[in-house]
Protein backbone atom coordinates (compact mmCIF):
# COMPACT_ATOMS: atom_id res chain seq x y z
CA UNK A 1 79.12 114.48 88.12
CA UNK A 2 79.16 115.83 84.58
CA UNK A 3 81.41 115.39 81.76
CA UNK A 4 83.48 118.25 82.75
CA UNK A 5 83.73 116.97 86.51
CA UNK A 6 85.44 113.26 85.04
CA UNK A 7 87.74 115.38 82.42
CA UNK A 8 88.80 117.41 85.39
CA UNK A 9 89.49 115.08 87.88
CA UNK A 10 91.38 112.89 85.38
CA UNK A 11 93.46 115.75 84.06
CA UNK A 12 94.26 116.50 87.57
CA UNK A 13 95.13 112.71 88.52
CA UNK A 14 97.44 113.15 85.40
CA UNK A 15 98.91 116.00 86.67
CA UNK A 16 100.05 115.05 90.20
CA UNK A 17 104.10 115.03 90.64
CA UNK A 18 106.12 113.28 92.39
CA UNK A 19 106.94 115.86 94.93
CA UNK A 20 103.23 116.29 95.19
CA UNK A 21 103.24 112.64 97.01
CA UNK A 22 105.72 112.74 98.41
CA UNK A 23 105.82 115.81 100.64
CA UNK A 24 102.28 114.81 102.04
CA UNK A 25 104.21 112.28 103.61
CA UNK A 26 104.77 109.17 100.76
CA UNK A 27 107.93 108.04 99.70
CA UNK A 28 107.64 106.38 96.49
CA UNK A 29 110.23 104.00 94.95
CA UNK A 30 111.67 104.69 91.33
CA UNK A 31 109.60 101.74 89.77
CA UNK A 32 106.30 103.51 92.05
CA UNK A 33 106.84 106.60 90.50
CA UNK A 34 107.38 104.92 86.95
CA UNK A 35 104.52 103.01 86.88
CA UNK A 36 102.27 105.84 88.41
CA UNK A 37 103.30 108.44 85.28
CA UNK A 38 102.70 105.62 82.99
CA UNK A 39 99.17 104.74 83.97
CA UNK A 40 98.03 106.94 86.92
CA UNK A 41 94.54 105.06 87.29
CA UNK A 42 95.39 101.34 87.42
CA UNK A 43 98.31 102.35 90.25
CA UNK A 44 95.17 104.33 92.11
CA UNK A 45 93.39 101.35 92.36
CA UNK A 46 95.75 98.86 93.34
CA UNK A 47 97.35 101.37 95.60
CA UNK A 48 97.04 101.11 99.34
CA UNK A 49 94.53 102.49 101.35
CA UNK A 50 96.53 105.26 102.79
CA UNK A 51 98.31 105.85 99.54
CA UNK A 52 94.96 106.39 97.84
CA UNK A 53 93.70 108.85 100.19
CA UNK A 54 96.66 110.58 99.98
CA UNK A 55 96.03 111.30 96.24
CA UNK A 56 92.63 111.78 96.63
CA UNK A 57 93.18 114.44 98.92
CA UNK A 58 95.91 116.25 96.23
CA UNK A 59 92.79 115.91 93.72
CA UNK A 60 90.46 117.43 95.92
CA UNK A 61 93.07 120.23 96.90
CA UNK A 62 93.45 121.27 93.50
CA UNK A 63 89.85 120.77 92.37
CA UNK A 64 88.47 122.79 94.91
CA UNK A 65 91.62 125.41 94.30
CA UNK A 66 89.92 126.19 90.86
CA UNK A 67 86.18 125.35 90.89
């Protein structure tokens, strides 16, 4: 990866809305969504398995939408 790959795919991990989650099939609570806009990267890691791919998939989606 270069510079430009990790300052895209962490402006695109900031970007992600709620509906974005959500309609690929994740409900997320109120204090979910709260804690995800707050710090995006420490709820990645700590999120579960499905959850994760989930997002991955949205950054990959958008990633590969503009590249």
């Amino acid at each position: 990866m270069t510079p430009e790959d990790v300052r895209n795919l962490l402006a695109v991990l900031r970007s992600i809305d709620r509906h974005d989650i959500e309609d690929a099939g994740h409900a997320l609570a109120d204090e979910e969504w709260i804690s995800f806009c707050f710090d995006p990267y420490p709820f990645f890691l700590q999120a579960p398995d499905a959850l994760q791919v989930t997002i991955t998939d949205i950054v990959n989606t958008r990633i590969s939408s503009h590249g």
